[in-house]
C-alpha atoms as a PDB file:
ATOM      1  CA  UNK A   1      38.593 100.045  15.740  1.00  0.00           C
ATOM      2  CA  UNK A   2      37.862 101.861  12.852  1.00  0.00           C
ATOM      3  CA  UNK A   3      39.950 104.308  11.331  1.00  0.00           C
ATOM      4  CA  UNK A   4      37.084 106.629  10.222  1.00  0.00           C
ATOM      5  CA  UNK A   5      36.416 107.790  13.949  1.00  0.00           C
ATOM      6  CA  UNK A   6      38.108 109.855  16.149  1.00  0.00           C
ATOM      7  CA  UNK A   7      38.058 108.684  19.449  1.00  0.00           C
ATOM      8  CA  UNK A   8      38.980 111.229  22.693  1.00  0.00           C
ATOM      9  CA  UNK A   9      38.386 110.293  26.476  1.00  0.00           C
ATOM     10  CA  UNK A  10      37.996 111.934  29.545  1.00  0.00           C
ATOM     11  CA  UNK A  11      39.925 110.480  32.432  1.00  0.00           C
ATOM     12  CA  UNK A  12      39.127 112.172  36.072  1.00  0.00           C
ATOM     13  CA  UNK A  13      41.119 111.592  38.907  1.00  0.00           C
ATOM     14  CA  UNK A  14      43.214 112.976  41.814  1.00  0.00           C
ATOM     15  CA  UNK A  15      46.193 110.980  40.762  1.00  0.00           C
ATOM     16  CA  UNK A  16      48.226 112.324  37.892  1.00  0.00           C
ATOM     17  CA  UNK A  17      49.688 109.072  37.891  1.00  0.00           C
ATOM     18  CA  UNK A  18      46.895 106.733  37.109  1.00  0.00           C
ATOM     19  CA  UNK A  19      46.259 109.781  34.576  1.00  0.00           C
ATOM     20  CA  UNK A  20      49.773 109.290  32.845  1.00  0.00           C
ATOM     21  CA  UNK A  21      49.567 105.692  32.743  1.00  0.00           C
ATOM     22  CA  UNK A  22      45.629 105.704  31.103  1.00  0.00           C
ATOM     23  CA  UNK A  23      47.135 108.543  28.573  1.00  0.00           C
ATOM     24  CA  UNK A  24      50.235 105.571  27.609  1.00  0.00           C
ATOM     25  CA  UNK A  25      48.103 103.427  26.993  1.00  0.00           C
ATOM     26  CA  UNK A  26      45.097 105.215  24.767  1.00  0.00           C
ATOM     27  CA  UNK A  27      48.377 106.643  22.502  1.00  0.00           C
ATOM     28  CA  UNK A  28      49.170 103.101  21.638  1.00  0.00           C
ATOM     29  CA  UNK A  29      45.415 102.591  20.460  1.00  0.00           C
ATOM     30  CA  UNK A  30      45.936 106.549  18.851  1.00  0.00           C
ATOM     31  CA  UNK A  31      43.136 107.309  21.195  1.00  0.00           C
ATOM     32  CA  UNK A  32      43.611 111.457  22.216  1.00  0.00           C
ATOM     33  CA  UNK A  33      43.108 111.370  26.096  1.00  0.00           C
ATOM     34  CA  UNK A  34      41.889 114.816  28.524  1.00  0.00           C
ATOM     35  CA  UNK A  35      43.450 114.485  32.440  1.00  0.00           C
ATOM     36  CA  UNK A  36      41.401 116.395  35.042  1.00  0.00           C
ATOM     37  CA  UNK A  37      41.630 115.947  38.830  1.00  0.00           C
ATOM     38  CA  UNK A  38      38.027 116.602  39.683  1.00  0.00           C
ATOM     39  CA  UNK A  39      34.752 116.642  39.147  1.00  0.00           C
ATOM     40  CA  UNK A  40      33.906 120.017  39.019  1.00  0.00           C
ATOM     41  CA  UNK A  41      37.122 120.760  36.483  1.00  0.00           C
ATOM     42  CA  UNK A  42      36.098 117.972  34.250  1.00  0.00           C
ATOM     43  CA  UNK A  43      32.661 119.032  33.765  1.00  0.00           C
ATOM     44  CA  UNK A  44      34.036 122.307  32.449  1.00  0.00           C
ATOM     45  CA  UNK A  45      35.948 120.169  30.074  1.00  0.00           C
ATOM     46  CA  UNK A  46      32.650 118.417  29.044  1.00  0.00           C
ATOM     47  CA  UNK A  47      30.617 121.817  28.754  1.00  0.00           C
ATOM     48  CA  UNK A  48      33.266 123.524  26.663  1.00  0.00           C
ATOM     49  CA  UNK A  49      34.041 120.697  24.116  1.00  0.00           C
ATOM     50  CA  UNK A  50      32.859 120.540  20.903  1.00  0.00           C
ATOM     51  CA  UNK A  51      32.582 116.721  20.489  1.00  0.00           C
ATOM     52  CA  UNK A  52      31.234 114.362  22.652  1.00  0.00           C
ATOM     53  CA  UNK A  53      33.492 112.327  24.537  1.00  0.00           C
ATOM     54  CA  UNK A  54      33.908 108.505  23.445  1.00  0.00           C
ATOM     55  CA  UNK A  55      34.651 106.949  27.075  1.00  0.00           C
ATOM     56  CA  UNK A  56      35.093 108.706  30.224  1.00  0.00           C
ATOM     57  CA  UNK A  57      36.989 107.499  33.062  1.00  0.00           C
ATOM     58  CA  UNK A  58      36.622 108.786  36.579  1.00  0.00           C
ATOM     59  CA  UNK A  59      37.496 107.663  39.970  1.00  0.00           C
ATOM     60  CA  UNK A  60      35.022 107.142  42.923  1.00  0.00           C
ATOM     61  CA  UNK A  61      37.427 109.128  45.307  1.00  0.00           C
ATOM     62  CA  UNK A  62      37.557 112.409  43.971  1.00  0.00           C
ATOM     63  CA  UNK A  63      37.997 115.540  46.291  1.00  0.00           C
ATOM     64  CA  UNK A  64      34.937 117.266  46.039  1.00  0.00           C
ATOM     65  CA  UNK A  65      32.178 115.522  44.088  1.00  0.00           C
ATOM     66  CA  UNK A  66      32.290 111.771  43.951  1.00  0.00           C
ATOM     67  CA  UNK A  67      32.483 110.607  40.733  1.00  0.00           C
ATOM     68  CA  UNK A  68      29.838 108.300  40.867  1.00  0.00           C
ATOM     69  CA  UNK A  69      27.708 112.089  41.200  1.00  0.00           C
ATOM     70  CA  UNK A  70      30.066 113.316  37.897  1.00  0.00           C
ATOM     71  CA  UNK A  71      28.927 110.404  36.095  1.00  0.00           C
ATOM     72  CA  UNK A  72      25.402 111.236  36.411  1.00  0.00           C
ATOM     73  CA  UNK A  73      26.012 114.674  35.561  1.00  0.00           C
ATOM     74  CA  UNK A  74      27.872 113.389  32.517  1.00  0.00           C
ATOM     75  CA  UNK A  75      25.306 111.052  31.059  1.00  0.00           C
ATOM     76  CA  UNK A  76      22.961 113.990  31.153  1.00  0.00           C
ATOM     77  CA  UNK A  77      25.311 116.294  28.668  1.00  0.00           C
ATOM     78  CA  UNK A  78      26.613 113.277  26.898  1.00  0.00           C
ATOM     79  CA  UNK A  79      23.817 110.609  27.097  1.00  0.00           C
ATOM     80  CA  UNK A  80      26.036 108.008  24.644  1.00  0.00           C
ATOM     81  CA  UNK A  81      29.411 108.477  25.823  1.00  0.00           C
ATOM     82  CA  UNK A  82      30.314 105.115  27.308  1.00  0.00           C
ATOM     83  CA  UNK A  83      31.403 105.821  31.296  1.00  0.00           C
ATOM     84  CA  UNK A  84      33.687 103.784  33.035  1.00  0.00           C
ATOM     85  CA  UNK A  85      33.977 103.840  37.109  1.00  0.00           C
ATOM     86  CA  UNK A  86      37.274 103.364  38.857  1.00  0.00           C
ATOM     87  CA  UNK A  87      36.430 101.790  42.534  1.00  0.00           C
ATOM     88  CA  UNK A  88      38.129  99.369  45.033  1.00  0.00           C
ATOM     89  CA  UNK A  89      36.538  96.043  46.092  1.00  0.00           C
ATOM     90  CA  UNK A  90      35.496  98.038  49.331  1.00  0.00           C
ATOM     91  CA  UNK A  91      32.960 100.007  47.606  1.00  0.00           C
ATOM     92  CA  UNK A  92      30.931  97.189  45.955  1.00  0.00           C
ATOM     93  CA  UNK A  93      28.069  98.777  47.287  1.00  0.00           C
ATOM     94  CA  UNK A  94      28.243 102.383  45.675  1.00  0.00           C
ATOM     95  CA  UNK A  95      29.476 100.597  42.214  1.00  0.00           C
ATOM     96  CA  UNK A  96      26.141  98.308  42.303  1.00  0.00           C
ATOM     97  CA  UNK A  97      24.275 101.323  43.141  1.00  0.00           C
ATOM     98  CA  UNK A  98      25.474 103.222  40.328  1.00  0.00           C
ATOM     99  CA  UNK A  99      25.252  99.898  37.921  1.00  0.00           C
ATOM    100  CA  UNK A 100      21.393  99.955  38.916  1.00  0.00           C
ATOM    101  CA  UNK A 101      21.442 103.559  38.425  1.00  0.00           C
ATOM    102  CA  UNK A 102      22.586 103.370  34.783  1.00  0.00           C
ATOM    103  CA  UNK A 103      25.125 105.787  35.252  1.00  0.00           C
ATOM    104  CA  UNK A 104      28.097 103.902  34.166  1.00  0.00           C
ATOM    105  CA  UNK A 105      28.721 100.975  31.796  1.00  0.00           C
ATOM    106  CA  UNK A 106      31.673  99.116  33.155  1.00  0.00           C
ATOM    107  CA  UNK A 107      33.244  99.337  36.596  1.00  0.00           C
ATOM    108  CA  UNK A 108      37.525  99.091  36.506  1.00  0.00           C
ATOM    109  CA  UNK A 109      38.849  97.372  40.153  1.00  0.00           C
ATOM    110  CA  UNK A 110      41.746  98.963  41.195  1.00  0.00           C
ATOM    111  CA  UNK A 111      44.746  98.040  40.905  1.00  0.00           C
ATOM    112  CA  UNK A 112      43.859  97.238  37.737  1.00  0.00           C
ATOM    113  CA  UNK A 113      45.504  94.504  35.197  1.00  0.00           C
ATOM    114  CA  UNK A 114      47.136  96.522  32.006  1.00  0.00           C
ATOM    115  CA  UNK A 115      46.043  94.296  29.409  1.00  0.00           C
ATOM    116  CA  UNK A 116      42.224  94.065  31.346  1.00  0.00           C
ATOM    117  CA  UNK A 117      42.389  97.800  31.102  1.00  0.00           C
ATOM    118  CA  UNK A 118      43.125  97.253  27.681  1.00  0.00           C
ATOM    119  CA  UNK A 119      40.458  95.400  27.187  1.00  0.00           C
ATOM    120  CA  UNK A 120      37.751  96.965  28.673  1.00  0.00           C
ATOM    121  CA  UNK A 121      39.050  99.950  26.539  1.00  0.00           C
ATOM    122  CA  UNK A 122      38.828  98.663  23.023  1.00  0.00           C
ATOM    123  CA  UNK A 123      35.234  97.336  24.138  1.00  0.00           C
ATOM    124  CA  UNK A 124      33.935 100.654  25.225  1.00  0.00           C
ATOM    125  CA  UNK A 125      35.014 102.521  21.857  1.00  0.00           C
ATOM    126  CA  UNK A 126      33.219  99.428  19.724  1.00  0.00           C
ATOM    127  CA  UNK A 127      30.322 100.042  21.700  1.00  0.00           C
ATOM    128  CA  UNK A 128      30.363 103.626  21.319  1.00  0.00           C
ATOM    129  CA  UNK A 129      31.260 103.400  17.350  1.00  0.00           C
ATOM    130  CA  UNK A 130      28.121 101.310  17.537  1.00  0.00           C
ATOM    131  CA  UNK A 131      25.943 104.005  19.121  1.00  0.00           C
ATOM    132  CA  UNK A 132      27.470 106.245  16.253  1.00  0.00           C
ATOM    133  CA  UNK A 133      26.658 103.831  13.476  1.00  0.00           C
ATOM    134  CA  UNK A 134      22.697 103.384  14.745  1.00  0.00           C
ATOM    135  CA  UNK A 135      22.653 107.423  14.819  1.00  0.00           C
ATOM    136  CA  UNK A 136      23.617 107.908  11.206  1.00  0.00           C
ATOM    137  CA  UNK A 137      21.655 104.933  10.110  1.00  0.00           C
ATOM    138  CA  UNK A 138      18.698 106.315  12.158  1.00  0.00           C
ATOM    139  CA  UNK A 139      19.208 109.829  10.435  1.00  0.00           C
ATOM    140  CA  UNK A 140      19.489 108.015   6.726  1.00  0.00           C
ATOM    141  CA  UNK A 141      15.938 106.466   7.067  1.00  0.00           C
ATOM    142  CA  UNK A 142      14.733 109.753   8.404  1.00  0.00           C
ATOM    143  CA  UNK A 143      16.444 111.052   5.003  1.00  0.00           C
ATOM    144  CA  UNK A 144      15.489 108.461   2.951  1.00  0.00           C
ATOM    145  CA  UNK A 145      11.435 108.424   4.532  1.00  0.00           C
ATOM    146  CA  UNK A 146      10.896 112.379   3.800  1.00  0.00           C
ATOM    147  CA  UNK A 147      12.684 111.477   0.138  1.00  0.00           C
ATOM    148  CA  UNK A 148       9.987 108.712  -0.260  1.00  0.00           C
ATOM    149  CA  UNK A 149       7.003 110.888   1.136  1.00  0.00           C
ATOM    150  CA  UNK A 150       8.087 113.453  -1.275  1.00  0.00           C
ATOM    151  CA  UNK A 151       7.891 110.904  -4.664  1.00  0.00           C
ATOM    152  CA  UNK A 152       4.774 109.734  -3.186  1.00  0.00           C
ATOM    153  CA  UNK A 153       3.435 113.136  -3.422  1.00  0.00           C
ATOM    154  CA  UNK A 154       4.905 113.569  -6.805  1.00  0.00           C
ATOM    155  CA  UNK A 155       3.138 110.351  -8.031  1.00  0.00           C
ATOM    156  CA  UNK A 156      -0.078 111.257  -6.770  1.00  0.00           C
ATOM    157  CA  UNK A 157       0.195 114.683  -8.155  1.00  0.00           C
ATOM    158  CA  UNK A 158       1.325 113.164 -11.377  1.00  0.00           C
ATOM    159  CA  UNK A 159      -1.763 110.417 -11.516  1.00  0.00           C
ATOM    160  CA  UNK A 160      -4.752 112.653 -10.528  1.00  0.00           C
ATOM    161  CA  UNK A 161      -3.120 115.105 -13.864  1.00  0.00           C
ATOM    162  CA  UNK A 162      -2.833 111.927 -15.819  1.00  0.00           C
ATOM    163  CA  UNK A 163      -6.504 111.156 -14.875  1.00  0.00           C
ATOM    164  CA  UNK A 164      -8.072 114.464 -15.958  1.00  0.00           C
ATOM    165  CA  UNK A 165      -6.250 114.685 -19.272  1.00  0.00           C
ATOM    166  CA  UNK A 166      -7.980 111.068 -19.936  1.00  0.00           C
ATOM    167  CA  UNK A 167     -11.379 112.685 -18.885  1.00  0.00           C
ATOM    168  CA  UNK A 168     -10.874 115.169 -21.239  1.00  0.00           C
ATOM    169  CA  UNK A 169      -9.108 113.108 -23.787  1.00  0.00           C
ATOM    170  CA  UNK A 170     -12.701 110.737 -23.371  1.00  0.00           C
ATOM    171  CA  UNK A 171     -14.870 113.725 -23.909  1.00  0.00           C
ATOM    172  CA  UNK A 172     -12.927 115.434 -26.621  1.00  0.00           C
ATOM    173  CA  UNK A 173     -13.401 111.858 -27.877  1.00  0.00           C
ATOM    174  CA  UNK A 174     -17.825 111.455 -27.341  1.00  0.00           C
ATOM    175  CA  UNK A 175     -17.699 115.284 -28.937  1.00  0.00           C
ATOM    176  CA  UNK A 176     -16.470 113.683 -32.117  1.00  0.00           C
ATOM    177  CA  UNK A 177     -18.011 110.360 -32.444  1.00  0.00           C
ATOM    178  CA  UNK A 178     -21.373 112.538 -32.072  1.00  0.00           C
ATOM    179  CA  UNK A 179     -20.215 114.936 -34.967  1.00  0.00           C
ATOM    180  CA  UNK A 180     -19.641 111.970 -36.878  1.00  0.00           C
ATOM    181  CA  UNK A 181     -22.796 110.466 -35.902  1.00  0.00           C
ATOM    182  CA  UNK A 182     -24.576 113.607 -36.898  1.00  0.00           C
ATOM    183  CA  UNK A 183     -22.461 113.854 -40.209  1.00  0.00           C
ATOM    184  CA  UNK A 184     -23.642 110.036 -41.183  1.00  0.00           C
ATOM    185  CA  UNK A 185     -27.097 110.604 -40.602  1.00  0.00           C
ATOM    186  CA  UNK A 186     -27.850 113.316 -42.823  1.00  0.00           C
ATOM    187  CA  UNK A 187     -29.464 112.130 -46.417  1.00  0.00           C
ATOM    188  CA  UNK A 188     -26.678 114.074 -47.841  1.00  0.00           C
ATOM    189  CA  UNK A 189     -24.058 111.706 -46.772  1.00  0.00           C
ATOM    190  CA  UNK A 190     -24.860 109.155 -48.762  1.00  0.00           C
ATOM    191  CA  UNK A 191     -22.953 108.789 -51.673  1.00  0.00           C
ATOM    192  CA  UNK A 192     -25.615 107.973 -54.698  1.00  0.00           C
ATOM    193  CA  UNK A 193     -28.190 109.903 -52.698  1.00  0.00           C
ATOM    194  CA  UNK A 194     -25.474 113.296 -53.555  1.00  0.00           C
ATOM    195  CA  UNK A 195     -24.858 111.710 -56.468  1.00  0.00           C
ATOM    196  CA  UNK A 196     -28.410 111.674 -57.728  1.00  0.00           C
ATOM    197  CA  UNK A 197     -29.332 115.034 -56.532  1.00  0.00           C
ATOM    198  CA  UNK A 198     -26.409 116.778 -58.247  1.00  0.00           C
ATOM    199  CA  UNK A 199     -26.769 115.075 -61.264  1.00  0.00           C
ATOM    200  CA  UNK A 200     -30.369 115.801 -61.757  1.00  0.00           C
ATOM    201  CA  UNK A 201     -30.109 119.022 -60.660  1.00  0.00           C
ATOM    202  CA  UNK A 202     -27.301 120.311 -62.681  1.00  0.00           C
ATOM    203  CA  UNK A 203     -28.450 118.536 -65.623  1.00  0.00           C
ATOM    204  CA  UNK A 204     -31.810 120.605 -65.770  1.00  0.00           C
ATOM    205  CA  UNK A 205     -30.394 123.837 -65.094  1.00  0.00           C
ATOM    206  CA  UNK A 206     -27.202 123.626 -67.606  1.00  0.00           C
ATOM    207  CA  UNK A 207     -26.746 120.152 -68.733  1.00  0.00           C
ATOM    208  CA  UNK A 208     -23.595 119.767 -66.976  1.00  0.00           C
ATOM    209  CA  UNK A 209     -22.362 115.977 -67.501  1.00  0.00           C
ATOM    210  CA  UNK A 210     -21.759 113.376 -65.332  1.00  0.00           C
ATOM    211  CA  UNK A 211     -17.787 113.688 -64.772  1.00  0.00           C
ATOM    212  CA  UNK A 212     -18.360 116.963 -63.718  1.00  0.00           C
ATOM    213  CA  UNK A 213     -20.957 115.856 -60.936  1.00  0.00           C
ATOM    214  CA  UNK A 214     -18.621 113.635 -59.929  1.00  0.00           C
ATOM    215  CA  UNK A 215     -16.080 115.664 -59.496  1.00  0.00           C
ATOM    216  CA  UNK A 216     -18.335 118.097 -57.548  1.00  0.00           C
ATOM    217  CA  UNK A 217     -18.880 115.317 -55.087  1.00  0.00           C
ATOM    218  CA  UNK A 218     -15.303 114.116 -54.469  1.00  0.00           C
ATOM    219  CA  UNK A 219     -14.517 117.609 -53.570  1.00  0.00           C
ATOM    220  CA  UNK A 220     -17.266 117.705 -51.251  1.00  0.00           C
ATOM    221  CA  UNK A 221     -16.094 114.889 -49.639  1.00  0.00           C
ATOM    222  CA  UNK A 222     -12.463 115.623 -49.394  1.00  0.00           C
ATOM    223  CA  UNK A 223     -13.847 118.964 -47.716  1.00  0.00           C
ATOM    224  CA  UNK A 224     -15.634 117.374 -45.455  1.00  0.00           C
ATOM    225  CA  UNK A 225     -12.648 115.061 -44.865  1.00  0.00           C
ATOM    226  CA  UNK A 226     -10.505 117.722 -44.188  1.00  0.00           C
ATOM    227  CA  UNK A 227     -12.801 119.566 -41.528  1.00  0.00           C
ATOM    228  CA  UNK A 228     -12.727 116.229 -39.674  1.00  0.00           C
ATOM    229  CA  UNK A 229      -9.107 115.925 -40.108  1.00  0.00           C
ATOM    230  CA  UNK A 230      -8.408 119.539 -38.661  1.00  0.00           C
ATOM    231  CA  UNK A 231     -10.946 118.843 -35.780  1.00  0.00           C
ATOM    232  CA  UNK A 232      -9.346 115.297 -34.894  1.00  0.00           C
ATOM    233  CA  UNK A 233      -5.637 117.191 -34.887  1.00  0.00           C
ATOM    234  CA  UNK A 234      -7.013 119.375 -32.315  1.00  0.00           C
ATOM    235  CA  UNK A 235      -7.660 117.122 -29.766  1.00  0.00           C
ATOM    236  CA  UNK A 236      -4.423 115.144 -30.619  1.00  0.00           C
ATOM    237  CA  UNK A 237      -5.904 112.147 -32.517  1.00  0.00           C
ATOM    238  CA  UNK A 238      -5.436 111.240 -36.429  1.00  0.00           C
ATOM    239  CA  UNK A 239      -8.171 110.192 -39.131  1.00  0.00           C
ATOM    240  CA  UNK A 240      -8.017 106.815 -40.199  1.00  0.00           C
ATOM    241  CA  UNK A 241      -6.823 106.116 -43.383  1.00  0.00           C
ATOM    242  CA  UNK A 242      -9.624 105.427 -45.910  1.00  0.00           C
ATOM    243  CA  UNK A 243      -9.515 103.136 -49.068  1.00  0.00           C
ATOM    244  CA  UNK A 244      -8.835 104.823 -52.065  1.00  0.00           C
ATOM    245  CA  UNK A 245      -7.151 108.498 -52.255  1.00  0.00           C
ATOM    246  CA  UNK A 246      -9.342 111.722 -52.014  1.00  0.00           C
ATOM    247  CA  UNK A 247      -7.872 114.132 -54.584  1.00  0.00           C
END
């Protein structure tokens, strides 16, 4: 058995004896045991206890209520307790009936055998350890499923944003290659075309000379290069790097 659990059981009958020698033998497995001599008192036990039972124990022959009626009782407050049924080989009958009846677990034939009692003991607080283990496994997936639905949601969330910054990204993107398209296509663009017209210009209005025109037309175009660079930081892109530096 493991250590980690804390077994108790419930043992009913109108014999403090058979009580006494049940409650010897759980100590030695450090098993806490609760003696009632009915029915009716142990289901007061059940109702006002704040953990389940791990086994309970009760006798055919109570006064009162029979404990195969307890038992059913029982698994209806406690539907995983493991229930045991003490009967006598004359009352095969009512134990196969309550067998059938799921009601108990494991039938004990009195006079019982100490180490068979024993036995059937240590089997019915593995079993019910193992009812304990499926629970909190059971309640982990339920943990772990809501945990998983949640990062789904998150990812999803987190895609459809990534998605719409690409749109935007994309048509930030067409905005500029038009600009530049627009910017390429004018006669002005073209470097001997501004050249020329400068040149000629200037040179019949006040014969400036031809360093000067050239210098008029680098710092157009480093203008112009700047606009472009200013528009591209914007929308979180960088020019390329073009051959030869603009002063």
């Amino acid at each position: 058995m493991e250590a980690f659990y804390l077994h108790k059981v419930l043992v009913v009958d109108d014999d403090e004896q058979v009580g006494k020698t049940i409650d010897r033998i759980l100590k030695t497995e450090k098993i806490e045991c609760i003696f009632t001599n009915s029915g009716e008192s142990a289901l007061k036990e059940i109702e006002k206890t704040k953990k389940p039972f791990s086994i309970i124990i009760a006798d055919q022959r109570l006064d009162g209520m029979k404990g195969t009626r307890f038992l059913e009782h029982a698994k209806k407050l406690f539907p995983d307790t493991i229930r045991f049924l003490m009967t006598a080989y004359s009352e095969m009958e009512t134990l196969i009936h309550a067998v059938n009846k799921g009601s108990i677990q494991k039938y004990i034939v009195k006079p019982w055998e100490h180490d068979d009692l024993v036995k059937a003991i240590r089997s019915g607080i593995k079993l019910y350890e193992l009812f304990l283990d499926n629970e909190k496994l059971l309640n982990l997936a339920k943990k772990q499923n809501a945990k998983l639905y949640e990062l789904s949601c998150k990812l999803v969330e987190a895609t459809q944003t990534h998605n719409k910054k690409i749109q935007e990204l994309e048509c930030d993107i067409e905005i500029i290659e038009k600009e530049i398209k627009n910017f390429l296509s004018l006669p002005s663009a073209n470097h001997d075309a501004i050249t020329d017209e400068i040149e000629t210009s200037v040179k019949q209005d006040n014969g400036i000379d031809s360093k000067k025109i050239q210098a008029l037309f680098s710092h157009t175009v480093k203008a112009l290069y700047d606009r472009f660079s200013e528009l591209a930081n914007q929308n979180g892109f960088e020019m390329p790097v073009i051959e030869g530096e603009i002063k």
